[in-house]
PDB file of N, CA and C in Angstrom:
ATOM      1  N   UNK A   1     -13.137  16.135 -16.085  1.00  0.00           N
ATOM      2  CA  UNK A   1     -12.479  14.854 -15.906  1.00  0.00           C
ATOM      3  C   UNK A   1     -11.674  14.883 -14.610  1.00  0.00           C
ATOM      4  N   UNK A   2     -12.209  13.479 -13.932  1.00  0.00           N
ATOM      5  CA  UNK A   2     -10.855  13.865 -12.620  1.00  0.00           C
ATOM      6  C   UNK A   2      -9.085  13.281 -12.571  1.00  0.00           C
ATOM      7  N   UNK A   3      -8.785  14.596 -12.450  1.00  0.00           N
ATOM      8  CA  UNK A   3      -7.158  14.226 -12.609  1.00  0.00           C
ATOM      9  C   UNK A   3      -6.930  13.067 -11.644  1.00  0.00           C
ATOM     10  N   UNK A   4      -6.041  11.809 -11.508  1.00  0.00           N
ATOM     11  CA  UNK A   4      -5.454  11.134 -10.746  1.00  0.00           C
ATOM     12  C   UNK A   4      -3.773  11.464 -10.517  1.00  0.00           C
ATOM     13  N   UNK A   5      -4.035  11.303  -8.749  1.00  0.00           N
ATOM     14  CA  UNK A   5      -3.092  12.205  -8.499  1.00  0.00           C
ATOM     15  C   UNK A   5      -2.496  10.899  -8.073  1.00  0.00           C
ATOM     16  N   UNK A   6      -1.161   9.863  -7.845  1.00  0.00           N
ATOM     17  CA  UNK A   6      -0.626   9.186  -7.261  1.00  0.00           C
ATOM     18  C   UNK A   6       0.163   9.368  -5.718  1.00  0.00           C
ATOM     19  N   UNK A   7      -0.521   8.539  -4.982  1.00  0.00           N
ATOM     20  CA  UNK A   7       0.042   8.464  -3.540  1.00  0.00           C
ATOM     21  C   UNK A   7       0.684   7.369  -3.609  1.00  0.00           C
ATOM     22  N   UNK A   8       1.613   7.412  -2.481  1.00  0.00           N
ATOM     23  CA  UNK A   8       2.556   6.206  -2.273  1.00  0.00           C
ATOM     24  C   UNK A   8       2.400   6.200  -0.722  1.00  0.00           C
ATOM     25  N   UNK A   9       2.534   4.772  -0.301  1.00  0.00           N
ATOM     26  CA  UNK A   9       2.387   4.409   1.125  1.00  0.00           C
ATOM     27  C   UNK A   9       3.288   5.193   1.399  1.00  0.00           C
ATOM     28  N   UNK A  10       4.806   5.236   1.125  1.00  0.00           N
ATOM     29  CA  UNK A  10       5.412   5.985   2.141  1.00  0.00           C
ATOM     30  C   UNK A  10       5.283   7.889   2.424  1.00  0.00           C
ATOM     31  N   UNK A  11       4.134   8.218   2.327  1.00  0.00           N
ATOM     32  CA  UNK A  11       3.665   9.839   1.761  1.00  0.00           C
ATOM     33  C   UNK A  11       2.194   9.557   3.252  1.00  0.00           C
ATOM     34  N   UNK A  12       2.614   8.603   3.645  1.00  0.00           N
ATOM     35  CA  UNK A  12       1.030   8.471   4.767  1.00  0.00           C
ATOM     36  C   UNK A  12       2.078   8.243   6.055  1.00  0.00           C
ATOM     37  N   UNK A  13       0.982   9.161   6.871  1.00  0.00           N
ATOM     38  CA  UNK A  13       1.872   9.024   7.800  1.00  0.00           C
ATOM     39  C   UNK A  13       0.958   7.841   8.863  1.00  0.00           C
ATOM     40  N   UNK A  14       1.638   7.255  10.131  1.00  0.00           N
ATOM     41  CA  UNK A  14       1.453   6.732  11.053  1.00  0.00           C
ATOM     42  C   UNK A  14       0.010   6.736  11.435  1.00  0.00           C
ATOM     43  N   UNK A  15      -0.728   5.659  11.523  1.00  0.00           N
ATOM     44  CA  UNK A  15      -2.345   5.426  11.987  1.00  0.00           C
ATOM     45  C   UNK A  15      -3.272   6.179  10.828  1.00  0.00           C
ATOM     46  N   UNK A  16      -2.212   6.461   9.339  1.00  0.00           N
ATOM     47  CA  UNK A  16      -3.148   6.880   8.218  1.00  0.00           C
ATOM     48  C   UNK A  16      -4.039   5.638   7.678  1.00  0.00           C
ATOM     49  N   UNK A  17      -5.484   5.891   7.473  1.00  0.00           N
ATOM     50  CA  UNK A  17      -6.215   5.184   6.860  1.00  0.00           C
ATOM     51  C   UNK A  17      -6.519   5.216   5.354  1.00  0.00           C
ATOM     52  N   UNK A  18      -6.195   4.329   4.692  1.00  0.00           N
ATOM     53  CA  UNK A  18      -6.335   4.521   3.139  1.00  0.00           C
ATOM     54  C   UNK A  18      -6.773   2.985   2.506  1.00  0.00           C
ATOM     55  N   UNK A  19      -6.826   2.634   1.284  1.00  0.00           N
ATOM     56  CA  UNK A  19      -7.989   2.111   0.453  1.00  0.00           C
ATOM     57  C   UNK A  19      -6.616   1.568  -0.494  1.00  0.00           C
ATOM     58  N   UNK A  20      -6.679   0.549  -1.309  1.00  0.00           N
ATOM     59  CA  UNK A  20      -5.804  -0.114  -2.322  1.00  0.00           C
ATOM     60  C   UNK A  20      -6.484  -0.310  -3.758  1.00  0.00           C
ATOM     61  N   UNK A  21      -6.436   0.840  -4.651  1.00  0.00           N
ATOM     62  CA  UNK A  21      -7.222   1.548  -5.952  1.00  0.00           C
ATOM     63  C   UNK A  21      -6.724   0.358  -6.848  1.00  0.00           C
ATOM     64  N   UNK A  22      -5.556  -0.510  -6.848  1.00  0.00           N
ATOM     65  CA  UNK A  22      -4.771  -0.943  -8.379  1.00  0.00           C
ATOM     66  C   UNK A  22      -3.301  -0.696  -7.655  1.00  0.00           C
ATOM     67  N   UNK A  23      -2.908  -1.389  -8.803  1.00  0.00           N
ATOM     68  CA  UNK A  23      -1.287  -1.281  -9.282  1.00  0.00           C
ATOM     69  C   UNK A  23      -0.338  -1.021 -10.177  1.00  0.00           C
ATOM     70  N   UNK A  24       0.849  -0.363  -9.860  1.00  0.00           N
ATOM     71  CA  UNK A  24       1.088   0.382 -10.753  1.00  0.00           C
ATOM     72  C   UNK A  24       2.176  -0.653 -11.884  1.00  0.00           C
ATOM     73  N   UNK A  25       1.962  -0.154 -12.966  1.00  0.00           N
ATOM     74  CA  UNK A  25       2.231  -1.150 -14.256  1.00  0.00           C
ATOM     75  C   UNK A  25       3.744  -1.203 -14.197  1.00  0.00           C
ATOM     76  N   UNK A  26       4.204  -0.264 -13.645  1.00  0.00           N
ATOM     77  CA  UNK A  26       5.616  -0.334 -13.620  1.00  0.00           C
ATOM     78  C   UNK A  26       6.146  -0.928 -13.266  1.00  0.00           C
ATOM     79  N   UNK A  27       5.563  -1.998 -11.493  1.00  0.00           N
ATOM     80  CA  UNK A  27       5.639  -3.218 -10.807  1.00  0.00           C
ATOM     81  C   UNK A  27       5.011  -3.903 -10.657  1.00  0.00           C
ATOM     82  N   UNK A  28       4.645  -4.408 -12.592  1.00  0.00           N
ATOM     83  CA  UNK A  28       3.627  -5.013 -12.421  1.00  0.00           C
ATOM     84  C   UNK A  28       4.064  -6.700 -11.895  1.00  0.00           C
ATOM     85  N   UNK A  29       5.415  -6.643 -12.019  1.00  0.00           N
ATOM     86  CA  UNK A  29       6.115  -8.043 -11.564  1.00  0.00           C
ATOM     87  C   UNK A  29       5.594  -8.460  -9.816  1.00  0.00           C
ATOM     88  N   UNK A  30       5.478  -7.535  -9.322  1.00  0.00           N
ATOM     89  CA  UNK A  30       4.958  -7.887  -7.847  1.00  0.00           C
ATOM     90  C   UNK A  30       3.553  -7.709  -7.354  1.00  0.00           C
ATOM     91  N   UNK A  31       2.886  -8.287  -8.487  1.00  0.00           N
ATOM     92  CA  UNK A  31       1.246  -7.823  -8.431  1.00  0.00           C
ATOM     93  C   UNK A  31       0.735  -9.363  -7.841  1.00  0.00           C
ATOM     94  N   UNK A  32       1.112 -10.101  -8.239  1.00  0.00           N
ATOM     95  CA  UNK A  32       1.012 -11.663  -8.228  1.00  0.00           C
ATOM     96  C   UNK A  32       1.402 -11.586  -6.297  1.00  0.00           C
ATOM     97  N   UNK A  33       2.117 -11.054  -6.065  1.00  0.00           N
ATOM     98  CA  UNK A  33       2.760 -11.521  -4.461  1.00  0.00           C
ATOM     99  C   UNK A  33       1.916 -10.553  -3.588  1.00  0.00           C
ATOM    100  N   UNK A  34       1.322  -9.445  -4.136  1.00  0.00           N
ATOM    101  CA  UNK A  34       0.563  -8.400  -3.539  1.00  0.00           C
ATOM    102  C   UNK A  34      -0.905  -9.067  -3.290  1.00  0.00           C
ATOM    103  N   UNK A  35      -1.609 -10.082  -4.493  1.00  0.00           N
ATOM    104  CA  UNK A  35      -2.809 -10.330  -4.659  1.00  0.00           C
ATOM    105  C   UNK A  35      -2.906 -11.867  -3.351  1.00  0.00           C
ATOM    106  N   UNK A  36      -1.884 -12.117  -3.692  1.00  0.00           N
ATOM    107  CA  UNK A  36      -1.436 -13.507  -2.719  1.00  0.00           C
ATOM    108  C   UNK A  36      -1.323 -13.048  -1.023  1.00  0.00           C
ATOM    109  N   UNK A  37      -0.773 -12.268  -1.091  1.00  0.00           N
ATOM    110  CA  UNK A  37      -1.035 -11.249   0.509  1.00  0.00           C
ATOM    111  C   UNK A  37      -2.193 -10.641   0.661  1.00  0.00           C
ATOM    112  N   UNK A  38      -3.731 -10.441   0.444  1.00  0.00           N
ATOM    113  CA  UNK A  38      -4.292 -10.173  -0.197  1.00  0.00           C
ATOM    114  C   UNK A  38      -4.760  -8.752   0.221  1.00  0.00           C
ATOM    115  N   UNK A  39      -3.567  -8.411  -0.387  1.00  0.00           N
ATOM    116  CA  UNK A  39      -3.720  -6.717  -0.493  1.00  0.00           C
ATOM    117  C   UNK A  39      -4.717  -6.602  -2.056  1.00  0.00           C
ATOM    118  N   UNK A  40      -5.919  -6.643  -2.360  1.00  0.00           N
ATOM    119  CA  UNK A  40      -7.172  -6.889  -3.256  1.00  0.00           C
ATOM    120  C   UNK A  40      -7.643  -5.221  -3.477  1.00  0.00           C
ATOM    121  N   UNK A  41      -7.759  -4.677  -4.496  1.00  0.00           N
ATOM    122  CA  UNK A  41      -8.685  -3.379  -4.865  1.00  0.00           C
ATOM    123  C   UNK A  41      -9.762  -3.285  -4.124  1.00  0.00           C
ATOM    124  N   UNK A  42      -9.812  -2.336  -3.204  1.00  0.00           N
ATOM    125  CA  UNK A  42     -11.165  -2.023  -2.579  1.00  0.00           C
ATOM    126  C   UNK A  42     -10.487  -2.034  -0.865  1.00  0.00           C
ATOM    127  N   UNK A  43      -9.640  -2.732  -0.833  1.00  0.00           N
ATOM    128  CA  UNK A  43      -9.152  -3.207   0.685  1.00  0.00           C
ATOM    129  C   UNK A  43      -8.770  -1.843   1.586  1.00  0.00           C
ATOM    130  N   UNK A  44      -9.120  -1.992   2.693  1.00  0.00           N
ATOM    131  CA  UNK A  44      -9.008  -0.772   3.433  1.00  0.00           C
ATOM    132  C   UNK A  44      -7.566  -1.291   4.486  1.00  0.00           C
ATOM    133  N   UNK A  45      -6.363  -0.174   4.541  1.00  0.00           N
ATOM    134  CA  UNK A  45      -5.784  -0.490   5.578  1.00  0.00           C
ATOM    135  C   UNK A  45      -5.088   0.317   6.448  1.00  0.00           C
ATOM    136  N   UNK A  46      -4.712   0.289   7.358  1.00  0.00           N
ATOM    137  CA  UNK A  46      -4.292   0.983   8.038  1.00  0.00           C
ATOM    138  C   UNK A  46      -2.475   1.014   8.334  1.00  0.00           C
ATOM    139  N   UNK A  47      -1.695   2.221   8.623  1.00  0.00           N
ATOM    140  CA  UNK A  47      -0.273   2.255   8.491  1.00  0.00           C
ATOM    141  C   UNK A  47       0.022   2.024  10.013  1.00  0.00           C
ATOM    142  N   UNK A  48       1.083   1.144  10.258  1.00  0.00           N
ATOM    143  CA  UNK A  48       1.054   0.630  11.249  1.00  0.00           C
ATOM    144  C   UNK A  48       2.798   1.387  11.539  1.00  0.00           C
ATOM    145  N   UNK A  49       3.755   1.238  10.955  1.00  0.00           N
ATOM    146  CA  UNK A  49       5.114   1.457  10.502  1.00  0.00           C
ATOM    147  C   UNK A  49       5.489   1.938   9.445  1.00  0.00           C
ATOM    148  N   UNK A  50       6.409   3.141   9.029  1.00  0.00           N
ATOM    149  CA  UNK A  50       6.769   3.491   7.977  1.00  0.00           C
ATOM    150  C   UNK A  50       8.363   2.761   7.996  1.00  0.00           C
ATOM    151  N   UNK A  51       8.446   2.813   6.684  1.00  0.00           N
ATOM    152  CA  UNK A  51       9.935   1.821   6.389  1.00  0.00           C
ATOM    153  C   UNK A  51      10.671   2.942   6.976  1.00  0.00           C
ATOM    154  N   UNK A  52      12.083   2.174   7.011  1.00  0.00           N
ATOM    155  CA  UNK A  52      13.058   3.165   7.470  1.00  0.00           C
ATOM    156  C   UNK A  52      14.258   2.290   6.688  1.00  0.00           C
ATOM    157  N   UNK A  53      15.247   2.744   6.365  1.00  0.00           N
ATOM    158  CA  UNK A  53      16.540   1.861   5.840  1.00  0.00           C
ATOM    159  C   UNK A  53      16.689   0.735   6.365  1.00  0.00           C
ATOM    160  N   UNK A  54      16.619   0.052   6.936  1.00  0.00           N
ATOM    161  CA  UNK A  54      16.126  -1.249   7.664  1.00  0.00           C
ATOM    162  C   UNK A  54      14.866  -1.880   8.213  1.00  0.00           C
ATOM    163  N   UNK A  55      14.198  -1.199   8.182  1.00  0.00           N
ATOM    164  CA  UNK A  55      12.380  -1.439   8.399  1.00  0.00           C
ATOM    165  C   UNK A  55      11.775  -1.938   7.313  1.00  0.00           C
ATOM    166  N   UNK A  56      10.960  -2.713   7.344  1.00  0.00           N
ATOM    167  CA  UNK A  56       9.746  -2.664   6.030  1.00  0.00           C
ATOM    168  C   UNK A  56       8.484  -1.851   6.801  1.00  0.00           C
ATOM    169  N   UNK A  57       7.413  -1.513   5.595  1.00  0.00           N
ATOM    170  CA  UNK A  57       6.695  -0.513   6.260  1.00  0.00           C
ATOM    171  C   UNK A  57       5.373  -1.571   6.437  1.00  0.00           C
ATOM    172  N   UNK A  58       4.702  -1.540   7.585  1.00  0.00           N
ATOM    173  CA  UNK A  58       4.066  -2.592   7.793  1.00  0.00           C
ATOM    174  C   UNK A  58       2.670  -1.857   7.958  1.00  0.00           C
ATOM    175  N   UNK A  59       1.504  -2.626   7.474  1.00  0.00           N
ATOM    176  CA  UNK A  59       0.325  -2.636   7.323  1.00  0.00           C
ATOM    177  C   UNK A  59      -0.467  -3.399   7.834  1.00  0.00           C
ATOM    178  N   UNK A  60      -1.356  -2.946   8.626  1.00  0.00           N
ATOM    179  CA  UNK A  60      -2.640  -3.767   9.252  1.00  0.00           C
ATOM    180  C   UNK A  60      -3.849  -3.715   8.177  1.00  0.00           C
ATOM    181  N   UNK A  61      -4.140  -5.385   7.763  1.00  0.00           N
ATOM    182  CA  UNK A  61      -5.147  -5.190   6.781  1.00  0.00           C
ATOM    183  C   UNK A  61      -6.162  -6.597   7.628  1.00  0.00           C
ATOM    184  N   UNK A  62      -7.416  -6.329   7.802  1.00  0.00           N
ATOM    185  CA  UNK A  62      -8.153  -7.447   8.305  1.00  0.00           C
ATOM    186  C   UNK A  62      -7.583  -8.073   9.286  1.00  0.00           C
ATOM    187  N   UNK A  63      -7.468  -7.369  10.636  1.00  0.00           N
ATOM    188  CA  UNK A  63      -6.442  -7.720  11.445  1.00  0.00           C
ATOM    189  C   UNK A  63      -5.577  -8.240  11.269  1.00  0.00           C
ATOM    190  N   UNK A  64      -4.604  -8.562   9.800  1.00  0.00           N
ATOM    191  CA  UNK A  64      -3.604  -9.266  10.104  1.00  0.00           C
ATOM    192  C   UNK A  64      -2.302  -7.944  10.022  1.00  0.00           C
ATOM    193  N   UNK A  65      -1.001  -7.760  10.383  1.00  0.00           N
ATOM    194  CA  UNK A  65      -0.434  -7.144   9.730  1.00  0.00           C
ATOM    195  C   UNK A  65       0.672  -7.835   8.831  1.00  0.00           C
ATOM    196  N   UNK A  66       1.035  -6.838   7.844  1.00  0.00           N
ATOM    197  CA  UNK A  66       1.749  -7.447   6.543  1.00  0.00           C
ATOM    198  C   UNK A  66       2.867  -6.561   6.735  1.00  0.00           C
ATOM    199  N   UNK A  67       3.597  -7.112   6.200  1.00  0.00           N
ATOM    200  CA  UNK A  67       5.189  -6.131   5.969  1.00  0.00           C
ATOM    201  C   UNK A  67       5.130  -5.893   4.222  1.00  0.00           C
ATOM    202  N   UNK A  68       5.494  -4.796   4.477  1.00  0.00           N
ATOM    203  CA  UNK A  68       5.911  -4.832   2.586  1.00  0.00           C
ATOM    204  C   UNK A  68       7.512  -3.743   2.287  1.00  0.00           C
ATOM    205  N   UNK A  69       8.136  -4.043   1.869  1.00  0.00           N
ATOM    206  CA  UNK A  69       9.484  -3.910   0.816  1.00  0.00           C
ATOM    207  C   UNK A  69       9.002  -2.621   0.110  1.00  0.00           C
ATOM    208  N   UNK A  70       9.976  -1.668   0.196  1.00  0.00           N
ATOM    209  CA  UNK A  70       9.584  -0.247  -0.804  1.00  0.00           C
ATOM    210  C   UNK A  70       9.127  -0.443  -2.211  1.00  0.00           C
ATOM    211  N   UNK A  71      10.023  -1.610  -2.776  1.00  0.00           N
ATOM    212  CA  UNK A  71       9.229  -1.387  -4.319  1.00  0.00           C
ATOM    213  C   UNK A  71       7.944  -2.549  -4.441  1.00  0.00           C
ATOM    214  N   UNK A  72       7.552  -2.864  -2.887  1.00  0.00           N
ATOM    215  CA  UNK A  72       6.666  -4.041  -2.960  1.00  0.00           C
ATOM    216  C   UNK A  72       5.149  -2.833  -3.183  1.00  0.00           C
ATOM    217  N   UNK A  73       5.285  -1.382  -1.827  1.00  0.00           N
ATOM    218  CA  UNK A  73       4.686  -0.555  -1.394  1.00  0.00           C
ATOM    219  C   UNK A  73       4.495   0.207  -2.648  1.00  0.00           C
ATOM    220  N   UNK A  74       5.548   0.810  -3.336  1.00  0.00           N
ATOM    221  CA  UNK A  74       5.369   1.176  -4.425  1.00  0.00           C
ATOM    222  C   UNK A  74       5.000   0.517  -5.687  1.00  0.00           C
ATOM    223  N   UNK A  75       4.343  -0.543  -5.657  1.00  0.00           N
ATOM    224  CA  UNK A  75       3.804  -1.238  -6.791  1.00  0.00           C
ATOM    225  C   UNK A  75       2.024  -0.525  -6.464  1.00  0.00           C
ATOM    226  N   UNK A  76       1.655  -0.685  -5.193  1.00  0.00           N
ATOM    227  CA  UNK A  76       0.360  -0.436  -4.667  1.00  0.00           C
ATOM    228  C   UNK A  76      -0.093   1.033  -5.311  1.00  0.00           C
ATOM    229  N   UNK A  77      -1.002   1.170  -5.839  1.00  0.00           N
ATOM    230  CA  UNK A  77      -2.154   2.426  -6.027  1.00  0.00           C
ATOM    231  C   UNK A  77      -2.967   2.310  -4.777  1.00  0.00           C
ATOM    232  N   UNK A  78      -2.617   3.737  -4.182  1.00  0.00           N
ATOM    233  CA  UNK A  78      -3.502   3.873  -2.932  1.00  0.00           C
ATOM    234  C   UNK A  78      -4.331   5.386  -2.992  1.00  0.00           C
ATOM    235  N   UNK A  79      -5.393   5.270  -1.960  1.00  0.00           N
ATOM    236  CA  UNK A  79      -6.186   6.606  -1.768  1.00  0.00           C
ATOM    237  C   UNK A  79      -6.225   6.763  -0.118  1.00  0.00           C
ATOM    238  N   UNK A  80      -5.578   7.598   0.390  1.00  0.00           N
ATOM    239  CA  UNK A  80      -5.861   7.984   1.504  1.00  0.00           C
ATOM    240  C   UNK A  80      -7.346   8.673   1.923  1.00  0.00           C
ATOM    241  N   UNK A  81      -7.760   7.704   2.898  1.00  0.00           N
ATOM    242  CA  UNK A  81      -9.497   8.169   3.575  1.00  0.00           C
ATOM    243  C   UNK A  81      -9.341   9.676   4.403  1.00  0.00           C
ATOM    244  N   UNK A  82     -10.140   9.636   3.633  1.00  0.00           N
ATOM    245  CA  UNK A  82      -9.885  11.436   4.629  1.00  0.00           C
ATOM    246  C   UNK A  82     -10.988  11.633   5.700  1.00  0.00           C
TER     247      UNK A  82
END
C-alpha cells in the first residue's frame, strides 16, 4: 500500500514544480475559494514566492499568478514533480 506522505506549499522551495492532489479536510472551509481561484485537482503549478510574515506565497498557475494566505496554502494537498 502506498503511504501518503503530506507536503505543504511552504516545504517547496522557489521555481518548485508541483501538482494540486485535494484538500485537506481540516480547511475544508476554504475549498470553495480555492476551487473559485481555480486551483482544481490535477493542476500543475509553479512557486513563484514563498510567504514571509508579510508576504503571501504566490503561485503561477496557467499563466496567471495567485496569491494565497498560509492557511489558504495549507488547505491545498500537493505533490511536488520531481
Amino acid at each position: 500500500m502506498k503511504q501518503i506522505v503530506k507536503t505543504y506549499l511552504r516545504e517547496l522551495p522557489i521555481g518548485a514544480i508541483g501538482y494540486i492532489v485535494g484538500y485537506d479536510k481540516i480547511f475544508s472551509g476554504y475549498q470553495g475559494k480555492l476551487l473559485s481561484m481555480g486551483l482544481t485537482p490535477g493542476t500543475q503549478f509553479i512557486v513563484i514566492r514563498q510567504a514571509s510574515k508579510i508576504w503571501p506565497i504566490i503561485l503561477e498557475v496557467r499563466g496567471n499568478l495567485i496569491k494565497l494566505t498560509q492557511p489558504e496554502a495549507d488547505a491545498l494537498c500537493i505533490e511536488e514533480d520531481e
